[in-house]
N, C-alpha and C. Protein backbone atom coordinates (compact mmCIF):
# COMPACT_ATOMS: atom_id res chain seq x y z
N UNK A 1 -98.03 259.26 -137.46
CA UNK A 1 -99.41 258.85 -137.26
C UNK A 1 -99.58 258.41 -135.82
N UNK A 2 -100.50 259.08 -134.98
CA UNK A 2 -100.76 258.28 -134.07
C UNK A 2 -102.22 258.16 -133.86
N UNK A 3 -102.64 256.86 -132.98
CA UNK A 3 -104.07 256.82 -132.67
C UNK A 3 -105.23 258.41 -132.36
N UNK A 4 -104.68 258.82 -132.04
CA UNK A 4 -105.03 259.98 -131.65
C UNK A 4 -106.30 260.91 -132.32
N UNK A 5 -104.64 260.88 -133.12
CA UNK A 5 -104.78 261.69 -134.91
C UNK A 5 -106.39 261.60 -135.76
N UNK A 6 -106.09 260.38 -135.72
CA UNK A 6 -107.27 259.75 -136.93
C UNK A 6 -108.13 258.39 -135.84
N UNK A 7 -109.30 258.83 -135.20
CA UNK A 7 -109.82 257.58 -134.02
C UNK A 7 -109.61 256.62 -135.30
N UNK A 8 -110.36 256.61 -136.30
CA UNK A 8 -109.88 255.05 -137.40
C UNK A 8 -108.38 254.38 -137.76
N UNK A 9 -107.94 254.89 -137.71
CA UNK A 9 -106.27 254.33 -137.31
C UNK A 9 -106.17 254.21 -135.82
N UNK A 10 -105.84 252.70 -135.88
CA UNK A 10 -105.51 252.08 -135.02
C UNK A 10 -104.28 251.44 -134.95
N UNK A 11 -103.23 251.44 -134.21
CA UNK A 11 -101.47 250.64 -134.39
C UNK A 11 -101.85 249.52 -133.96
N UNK A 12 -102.66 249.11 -132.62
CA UNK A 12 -102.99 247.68 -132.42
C UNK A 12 -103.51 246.59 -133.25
N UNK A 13 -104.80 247.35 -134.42
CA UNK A 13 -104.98 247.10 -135.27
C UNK A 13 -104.16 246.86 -136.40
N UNK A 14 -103.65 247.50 -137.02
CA UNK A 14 -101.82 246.88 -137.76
C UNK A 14 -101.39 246.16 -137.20
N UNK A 15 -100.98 246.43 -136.29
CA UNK A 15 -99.97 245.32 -135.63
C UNK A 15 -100.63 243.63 -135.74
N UNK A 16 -101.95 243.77 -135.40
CA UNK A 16 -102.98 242.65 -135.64
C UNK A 16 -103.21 241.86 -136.67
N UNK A 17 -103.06 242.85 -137.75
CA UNK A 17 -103.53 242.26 -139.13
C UNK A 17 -101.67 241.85 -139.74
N UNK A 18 -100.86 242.84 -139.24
CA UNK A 18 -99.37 242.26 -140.21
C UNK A 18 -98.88 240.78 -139.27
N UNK A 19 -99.13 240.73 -138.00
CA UNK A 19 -98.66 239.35 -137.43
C UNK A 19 -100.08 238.49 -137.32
N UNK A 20 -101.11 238.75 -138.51
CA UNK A 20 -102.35 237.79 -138.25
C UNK A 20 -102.53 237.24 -136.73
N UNK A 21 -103.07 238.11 -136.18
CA UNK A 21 -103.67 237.91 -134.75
C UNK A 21 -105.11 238.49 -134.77
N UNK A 22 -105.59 238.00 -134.12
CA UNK A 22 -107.59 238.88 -133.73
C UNK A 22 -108.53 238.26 -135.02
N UNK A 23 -109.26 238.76 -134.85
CA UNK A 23 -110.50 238.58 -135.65
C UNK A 23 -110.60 238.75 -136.92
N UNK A 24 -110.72 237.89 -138.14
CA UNK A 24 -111.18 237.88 -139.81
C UNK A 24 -111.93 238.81 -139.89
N UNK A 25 -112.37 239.09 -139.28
CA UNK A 25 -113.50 239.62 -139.50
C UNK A 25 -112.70 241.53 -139.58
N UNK A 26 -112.37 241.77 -138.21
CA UNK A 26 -111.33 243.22 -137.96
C UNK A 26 -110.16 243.25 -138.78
N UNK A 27 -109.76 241.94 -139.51
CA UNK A 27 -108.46 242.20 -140.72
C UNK A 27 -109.17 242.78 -141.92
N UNK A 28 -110.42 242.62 -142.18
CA UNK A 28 -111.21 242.94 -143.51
C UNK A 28 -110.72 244.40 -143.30
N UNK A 29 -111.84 245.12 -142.08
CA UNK A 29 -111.69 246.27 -141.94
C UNK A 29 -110.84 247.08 -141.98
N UNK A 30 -109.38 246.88 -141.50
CA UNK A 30 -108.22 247.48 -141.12
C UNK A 30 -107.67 247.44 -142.80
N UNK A 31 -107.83 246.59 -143.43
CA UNK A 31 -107.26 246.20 -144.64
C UNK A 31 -108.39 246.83 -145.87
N UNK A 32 -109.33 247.32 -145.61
CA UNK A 32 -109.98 248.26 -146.40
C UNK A 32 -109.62 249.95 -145.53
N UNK A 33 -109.75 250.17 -144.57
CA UNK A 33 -108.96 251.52 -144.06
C UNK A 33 -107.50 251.76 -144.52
N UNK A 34 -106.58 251.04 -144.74
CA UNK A 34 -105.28 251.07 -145.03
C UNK A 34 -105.33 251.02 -146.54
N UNK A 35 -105.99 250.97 -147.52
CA UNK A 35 -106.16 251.13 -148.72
C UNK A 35 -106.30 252.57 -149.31
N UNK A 36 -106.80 253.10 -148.46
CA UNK A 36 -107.44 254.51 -147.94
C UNK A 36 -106.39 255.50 -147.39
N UNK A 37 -105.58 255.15 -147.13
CA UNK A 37 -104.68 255.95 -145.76
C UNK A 37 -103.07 255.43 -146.33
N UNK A 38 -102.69 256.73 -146.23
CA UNK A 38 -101.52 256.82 -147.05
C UNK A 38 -100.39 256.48 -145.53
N UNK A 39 -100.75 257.39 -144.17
CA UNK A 39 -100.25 256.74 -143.08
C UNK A 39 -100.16 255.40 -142.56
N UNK A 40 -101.26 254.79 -142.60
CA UNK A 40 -101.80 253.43 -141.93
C UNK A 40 -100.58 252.75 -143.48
N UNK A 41 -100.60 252.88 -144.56
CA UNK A 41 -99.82 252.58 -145.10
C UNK A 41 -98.41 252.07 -145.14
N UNK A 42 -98.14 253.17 -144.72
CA UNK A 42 -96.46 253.18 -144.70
C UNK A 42 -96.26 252.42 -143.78
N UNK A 43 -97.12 252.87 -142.26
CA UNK A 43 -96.72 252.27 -140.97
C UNK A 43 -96.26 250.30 -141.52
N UNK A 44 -97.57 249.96 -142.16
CA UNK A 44 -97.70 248.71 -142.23
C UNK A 44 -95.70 248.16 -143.16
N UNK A 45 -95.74 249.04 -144.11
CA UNK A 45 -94.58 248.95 -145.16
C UNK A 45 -93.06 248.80 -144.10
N UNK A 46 -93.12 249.93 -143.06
CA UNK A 46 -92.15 249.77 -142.46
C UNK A 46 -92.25 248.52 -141.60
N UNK A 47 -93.71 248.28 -140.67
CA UNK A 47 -93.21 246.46 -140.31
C UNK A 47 -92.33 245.68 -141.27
N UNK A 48 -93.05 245.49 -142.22
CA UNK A 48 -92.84 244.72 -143.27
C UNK A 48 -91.13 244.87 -143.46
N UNK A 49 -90.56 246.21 -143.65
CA UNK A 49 -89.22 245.74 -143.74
C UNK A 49 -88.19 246.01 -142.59
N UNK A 50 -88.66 246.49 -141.48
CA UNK A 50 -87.84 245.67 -140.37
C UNK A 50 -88.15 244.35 -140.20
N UNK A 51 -89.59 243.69 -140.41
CA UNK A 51 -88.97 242.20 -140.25
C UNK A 51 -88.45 241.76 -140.99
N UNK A 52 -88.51 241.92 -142.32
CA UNK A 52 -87.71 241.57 -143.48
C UNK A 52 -85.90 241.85 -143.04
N UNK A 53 -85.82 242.76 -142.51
CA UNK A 53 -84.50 243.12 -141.91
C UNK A 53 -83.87 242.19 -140.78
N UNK A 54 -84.78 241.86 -139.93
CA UNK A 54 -84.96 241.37 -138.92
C UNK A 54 -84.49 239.25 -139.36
N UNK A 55 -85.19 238.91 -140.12
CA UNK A 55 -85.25 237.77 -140.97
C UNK A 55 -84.03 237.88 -141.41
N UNK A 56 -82.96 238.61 -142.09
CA UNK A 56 -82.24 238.68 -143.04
C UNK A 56 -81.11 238.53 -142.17
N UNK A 57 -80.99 238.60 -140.60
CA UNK A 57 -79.97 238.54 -139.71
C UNK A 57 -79.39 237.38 -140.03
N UNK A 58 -77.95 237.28 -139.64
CA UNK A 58 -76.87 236.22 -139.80
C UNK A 58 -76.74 236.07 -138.36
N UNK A 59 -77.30 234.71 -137.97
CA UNK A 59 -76.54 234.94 -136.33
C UNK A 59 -75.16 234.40 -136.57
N UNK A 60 -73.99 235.15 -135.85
CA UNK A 60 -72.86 234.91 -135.64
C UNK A 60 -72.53 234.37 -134.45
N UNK A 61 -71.43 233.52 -134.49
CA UNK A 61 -70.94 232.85 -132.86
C UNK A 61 -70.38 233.82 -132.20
N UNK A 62 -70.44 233.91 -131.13
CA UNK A 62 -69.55 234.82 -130.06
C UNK A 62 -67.87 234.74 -130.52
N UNK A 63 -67.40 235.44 -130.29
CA UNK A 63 -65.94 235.24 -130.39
C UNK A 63 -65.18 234.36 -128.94
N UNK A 64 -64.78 233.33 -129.45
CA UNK A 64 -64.18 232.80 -128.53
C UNK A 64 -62.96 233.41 -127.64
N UNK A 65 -63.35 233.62 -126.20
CA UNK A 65 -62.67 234.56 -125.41
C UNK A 65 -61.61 233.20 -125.06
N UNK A 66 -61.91 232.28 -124.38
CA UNK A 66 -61.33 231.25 -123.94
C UNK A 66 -60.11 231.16 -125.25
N UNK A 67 -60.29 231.03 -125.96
CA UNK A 67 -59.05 230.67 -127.24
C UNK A 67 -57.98 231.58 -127.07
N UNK A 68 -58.55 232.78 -127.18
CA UNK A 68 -57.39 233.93 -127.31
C UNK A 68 -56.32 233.72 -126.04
N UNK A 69 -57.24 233.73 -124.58
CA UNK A 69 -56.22 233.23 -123.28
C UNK A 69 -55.51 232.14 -123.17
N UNK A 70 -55.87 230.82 -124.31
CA UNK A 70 -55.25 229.79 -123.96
C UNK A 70 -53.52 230.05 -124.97
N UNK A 71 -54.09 230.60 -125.90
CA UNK A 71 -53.21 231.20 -126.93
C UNK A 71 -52.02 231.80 -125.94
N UNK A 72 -52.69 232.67 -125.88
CA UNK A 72 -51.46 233.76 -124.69
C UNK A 72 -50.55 233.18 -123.70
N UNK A 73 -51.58 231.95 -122.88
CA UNK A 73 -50.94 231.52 -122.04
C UNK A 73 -49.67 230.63 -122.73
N UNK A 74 -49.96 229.76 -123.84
CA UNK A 74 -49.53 228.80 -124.51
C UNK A 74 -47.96 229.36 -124.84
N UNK A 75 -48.22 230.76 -125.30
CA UNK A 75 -47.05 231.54 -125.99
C UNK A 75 -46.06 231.79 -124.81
N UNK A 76 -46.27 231.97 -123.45
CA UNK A 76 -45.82 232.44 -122.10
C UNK A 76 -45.47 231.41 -121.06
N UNK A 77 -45.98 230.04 -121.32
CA UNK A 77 -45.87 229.06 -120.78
C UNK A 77 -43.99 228.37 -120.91
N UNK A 78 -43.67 228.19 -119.72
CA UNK A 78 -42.16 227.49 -119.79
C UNK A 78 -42.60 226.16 -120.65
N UNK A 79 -41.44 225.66 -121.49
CA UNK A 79 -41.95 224.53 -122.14
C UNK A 79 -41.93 223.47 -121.07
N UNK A 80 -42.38 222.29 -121.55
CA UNK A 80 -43.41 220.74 -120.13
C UNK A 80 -41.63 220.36 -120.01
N UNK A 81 -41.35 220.05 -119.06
CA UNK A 81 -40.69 218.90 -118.54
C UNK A 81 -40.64 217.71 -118.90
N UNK A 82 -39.78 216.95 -118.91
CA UNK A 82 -40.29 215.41 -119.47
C UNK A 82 -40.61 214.57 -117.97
N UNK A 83 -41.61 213.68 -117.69
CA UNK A 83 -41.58 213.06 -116.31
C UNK A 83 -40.47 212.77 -115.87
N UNK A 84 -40.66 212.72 -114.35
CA UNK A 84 -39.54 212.63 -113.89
C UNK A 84 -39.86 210.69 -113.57
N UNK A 85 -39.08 210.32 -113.38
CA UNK A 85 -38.82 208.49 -113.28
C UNK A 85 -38.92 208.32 -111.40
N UNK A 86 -38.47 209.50 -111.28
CA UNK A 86 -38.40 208.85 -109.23
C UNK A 86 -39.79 208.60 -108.91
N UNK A 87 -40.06 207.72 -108.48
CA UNK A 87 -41.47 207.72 -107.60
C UNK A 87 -41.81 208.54 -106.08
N UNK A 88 -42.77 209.23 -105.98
CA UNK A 88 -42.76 210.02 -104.96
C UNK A 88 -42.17 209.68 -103.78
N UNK A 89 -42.09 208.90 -103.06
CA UNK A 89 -41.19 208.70 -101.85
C UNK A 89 -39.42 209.15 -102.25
N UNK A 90 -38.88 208.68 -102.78
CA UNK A 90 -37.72 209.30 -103.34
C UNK A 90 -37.80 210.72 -103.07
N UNK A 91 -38.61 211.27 -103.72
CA UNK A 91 -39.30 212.62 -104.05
C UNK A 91 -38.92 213.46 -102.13
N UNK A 92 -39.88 212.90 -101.68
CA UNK A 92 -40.39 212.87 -100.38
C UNK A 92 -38.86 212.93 -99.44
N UNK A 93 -38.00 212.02 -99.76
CA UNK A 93 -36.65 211.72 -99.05
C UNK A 93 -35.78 213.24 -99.62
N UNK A 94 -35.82 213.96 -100.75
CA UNK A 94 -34.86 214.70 -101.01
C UNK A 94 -35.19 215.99 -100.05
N UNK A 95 -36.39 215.93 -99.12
CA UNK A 95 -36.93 216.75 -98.38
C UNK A 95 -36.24 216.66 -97.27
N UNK A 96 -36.03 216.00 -96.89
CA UNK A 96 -35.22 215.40 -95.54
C UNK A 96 -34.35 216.39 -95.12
N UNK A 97 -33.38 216.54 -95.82
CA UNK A 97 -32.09 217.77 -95.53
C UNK A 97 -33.08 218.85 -95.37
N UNK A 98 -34.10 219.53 -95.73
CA UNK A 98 -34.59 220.74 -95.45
C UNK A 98 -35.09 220.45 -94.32
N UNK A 99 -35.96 219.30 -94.06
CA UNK A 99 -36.99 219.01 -92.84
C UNK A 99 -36.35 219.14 -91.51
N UNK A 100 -34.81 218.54 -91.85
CA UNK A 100 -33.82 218.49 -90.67
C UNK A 100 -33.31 219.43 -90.11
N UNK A 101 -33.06 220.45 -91.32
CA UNK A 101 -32.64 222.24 -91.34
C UNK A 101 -33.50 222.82 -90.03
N UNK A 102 -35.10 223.09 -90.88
CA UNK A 102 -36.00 223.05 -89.76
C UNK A 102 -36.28 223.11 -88.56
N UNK A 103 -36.39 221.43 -88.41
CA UNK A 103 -36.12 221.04 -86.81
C UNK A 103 -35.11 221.80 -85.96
N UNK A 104 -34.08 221.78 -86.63
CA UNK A 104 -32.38 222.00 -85.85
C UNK A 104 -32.64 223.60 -85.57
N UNK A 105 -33.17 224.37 -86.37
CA UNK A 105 -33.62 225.84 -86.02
C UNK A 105 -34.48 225.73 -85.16
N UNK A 106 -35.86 225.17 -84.96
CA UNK A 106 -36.41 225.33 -84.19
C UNK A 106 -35.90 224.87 -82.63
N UNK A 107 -35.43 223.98 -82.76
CA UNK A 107 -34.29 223.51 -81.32
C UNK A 107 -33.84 224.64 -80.79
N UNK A 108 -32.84 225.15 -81.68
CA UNK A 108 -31.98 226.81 -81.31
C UNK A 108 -32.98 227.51 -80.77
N UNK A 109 -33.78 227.77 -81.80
CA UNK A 109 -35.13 228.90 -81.38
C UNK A 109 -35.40 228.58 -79.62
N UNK A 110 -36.20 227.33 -79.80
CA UNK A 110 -36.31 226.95 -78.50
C UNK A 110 -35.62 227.41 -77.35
N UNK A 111 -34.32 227.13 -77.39
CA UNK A 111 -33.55 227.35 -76.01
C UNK A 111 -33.27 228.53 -75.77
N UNK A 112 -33.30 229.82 -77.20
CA UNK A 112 -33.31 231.00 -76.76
C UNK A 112 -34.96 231.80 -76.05
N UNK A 113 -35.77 231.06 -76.31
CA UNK A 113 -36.98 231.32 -75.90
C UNK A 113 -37.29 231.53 -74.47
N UNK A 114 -36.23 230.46 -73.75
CA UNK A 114 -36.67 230.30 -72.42
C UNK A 114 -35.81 231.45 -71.77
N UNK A 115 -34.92 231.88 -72.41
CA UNK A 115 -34.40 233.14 -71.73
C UNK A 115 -34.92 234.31 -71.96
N UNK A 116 -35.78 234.65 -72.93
CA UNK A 116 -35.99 235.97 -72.86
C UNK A 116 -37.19 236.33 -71.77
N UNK A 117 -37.24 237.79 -71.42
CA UNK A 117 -37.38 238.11 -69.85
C UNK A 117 -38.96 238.01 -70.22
N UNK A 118 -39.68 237.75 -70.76
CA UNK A 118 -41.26 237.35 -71.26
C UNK A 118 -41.68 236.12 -71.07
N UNK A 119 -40.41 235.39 -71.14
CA UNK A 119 -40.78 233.80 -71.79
C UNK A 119 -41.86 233.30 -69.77
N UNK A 120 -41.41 233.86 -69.13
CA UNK A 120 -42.34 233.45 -67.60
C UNK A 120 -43.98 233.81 -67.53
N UNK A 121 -43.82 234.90 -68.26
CA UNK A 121 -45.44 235.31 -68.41
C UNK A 121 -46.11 234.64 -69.69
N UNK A 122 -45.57 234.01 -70.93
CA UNK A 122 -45.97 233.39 -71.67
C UNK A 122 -46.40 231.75 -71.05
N UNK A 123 -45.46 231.32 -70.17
CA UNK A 123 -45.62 230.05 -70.03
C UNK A 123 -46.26 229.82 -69.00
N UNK A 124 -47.26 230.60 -68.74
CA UNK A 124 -48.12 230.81 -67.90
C UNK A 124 -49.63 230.08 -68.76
N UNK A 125 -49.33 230.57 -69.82
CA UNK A 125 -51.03 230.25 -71.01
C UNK A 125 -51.05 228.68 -71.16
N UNK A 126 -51.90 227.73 -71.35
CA UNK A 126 -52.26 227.13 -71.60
C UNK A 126 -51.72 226.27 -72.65
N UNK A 127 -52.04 227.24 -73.99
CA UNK A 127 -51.11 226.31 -74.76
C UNK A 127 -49.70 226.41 -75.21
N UNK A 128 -48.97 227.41 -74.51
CA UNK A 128 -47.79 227.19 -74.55
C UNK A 128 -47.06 225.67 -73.55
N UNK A 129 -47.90 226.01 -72.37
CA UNK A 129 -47.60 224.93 -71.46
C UNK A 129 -47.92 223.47 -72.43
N UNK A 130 -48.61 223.19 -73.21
CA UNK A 130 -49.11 222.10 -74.33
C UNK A 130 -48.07 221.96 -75.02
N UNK A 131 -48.03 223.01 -75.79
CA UNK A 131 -46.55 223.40 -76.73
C UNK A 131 -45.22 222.57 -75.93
N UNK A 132 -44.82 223.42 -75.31
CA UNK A 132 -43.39 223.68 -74.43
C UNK A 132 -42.73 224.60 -75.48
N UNK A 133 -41.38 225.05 -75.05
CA UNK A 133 -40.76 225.89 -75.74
C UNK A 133 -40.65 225.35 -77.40
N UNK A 134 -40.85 224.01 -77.67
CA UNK A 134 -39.74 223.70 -79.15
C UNK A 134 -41.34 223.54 -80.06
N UNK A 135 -42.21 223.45 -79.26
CA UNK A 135 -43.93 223.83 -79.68
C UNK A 135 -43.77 225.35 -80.79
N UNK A 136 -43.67 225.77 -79.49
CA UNK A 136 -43.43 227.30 -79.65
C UNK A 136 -42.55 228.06 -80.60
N UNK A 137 -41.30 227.27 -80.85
CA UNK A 137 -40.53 227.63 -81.45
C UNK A 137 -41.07 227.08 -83.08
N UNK A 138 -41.65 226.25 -83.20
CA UNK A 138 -41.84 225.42 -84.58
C UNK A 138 -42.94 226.14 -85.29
N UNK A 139 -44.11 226.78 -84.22
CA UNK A 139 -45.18 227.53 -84.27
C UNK A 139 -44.59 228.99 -85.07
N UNK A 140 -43.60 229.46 -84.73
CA UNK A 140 -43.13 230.77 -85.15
C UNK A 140 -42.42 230.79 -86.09
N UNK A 141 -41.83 229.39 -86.63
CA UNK A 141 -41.22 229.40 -87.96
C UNK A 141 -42.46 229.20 -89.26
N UNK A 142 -43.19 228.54 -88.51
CA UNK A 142 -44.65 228.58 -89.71
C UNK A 142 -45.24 229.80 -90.10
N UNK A 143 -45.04 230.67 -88.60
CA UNK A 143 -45.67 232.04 -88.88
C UNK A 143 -45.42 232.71 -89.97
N UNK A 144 -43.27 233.03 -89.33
CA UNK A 144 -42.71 233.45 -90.21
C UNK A 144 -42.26 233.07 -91.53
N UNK A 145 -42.72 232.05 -91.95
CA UNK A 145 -42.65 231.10 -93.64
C UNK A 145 -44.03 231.93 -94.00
N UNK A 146 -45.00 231.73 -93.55
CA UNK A 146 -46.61 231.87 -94.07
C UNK A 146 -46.03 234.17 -93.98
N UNK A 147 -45.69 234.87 -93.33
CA UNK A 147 -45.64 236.20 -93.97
C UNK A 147 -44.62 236.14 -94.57
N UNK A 148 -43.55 235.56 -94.75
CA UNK A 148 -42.70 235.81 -95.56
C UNK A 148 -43.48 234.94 -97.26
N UNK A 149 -44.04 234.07 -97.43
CA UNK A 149 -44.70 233.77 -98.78
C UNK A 149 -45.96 235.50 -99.06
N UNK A 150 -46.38 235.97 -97.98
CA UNK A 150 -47.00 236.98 -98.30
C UNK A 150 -46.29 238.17 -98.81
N UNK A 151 -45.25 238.37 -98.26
CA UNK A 151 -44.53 239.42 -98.68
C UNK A 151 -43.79 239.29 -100.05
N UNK A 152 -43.62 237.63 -100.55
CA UNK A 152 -43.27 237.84 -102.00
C UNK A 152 -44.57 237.34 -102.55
N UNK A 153 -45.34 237.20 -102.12
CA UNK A 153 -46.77 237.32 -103.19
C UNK A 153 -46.95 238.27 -104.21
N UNK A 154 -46.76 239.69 -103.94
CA UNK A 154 -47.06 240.73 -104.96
C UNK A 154 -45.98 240.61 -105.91
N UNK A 155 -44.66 240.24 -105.58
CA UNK A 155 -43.81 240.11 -106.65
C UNK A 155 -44.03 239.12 -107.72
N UNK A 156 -44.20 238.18 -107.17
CA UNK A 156 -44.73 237.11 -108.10
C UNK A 156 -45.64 236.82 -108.66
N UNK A 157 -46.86 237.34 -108.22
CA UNK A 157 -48.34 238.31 -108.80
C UNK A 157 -47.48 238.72 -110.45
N UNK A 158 -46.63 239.88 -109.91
CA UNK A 158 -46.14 241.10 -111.09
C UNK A 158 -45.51 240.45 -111.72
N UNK A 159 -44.54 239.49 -111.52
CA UNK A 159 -43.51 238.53 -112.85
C UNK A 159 -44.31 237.59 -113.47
N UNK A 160 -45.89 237.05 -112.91
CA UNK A 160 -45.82 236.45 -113.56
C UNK A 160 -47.34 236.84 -114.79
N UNK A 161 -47.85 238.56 -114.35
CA UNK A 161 -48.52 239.38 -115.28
C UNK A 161 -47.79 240.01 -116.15
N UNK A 162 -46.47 239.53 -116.28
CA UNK A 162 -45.14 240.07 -117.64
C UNK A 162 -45.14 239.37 -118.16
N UNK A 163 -45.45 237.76 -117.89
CA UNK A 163 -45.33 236.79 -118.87
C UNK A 163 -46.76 236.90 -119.71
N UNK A 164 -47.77 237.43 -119.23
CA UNK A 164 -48.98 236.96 -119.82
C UNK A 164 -49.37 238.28 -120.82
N UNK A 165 -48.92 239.47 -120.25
CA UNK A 165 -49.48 240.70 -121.37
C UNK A 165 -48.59 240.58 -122.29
């Protein structure tokens, strides 16, 4: 059925009279034409049971995505540690032997710095002259710590997407 069809069938009109909207007066009418009209009929029958369909919905909760990951992680997770009793300075002191490691490399570093046949045109810049050589030398162990954590980044990316799938 469309408007077209029949100028007295109207869908706006249905639509009007099944969600009571417009004029008492235009529901009479539409509701004596549809008595009449085996189309205007049905149309109205099928509102009627998609909303009825519509009404009859169960809303359901989303499925909790968060649960399933905490799950996964839970299953993949090393078990907790028990606290440890040292208080951070302790903590802080067992650093020492590495911190000292460090230094003592960068020293070495240093004194080979000033010999290589570059080191005159470097210490020409600004902030090497700021630096001095053991500047310089401490500067290049950070470098090389900060690409060397990059270069095992992807590995550790990948060991630790084995624990989780």
């Amino acid at each position: 059925m469309t408007d077209r069809a029949r100028p007295e069938c109207s869908r706006n009109a249905l639509l009007a009279l099944h969600y009571h909207e417009g004029e008492p007066g235009q529901h009479a009418r539409t509701r004596a034409h549809v008595e009449g009209c085996a189309d205007c009929a049905d149309y109205l029958a099928t509102l009627r049971g998609v909303e009825g369909a519509l009404r009859g919905w169960v809303d359901q909760a989303p499925p909790d995505v968060w649960e399933g990951i905490r799950a996964r992680v839970a299953r993949s997770a090393p078990p907790l540690r028990p606290a440890r009793s040292l208080p951070r300075s302790a903590e802080l002191l067992a650093l020492l032997p590495a911190m000292a490691g460090c230094l003592a490399l960068a020293w070495m570093m240093a004194g080979g710095l000033a010999s290589l046949p570059f080191w005159p045109w470097l210490a020409q810049w600004a902030v090497v002259q700021f630096l001095g050589s053991f500047g310089v030398a401490a500067v290049l162990l950070i470098v090389l710590g900060g690409l060397g954590s990059l270069a095992l980044a992807p590995a550790l990316l990948l060991e630790n997407r084995k624990g989780i799938a």
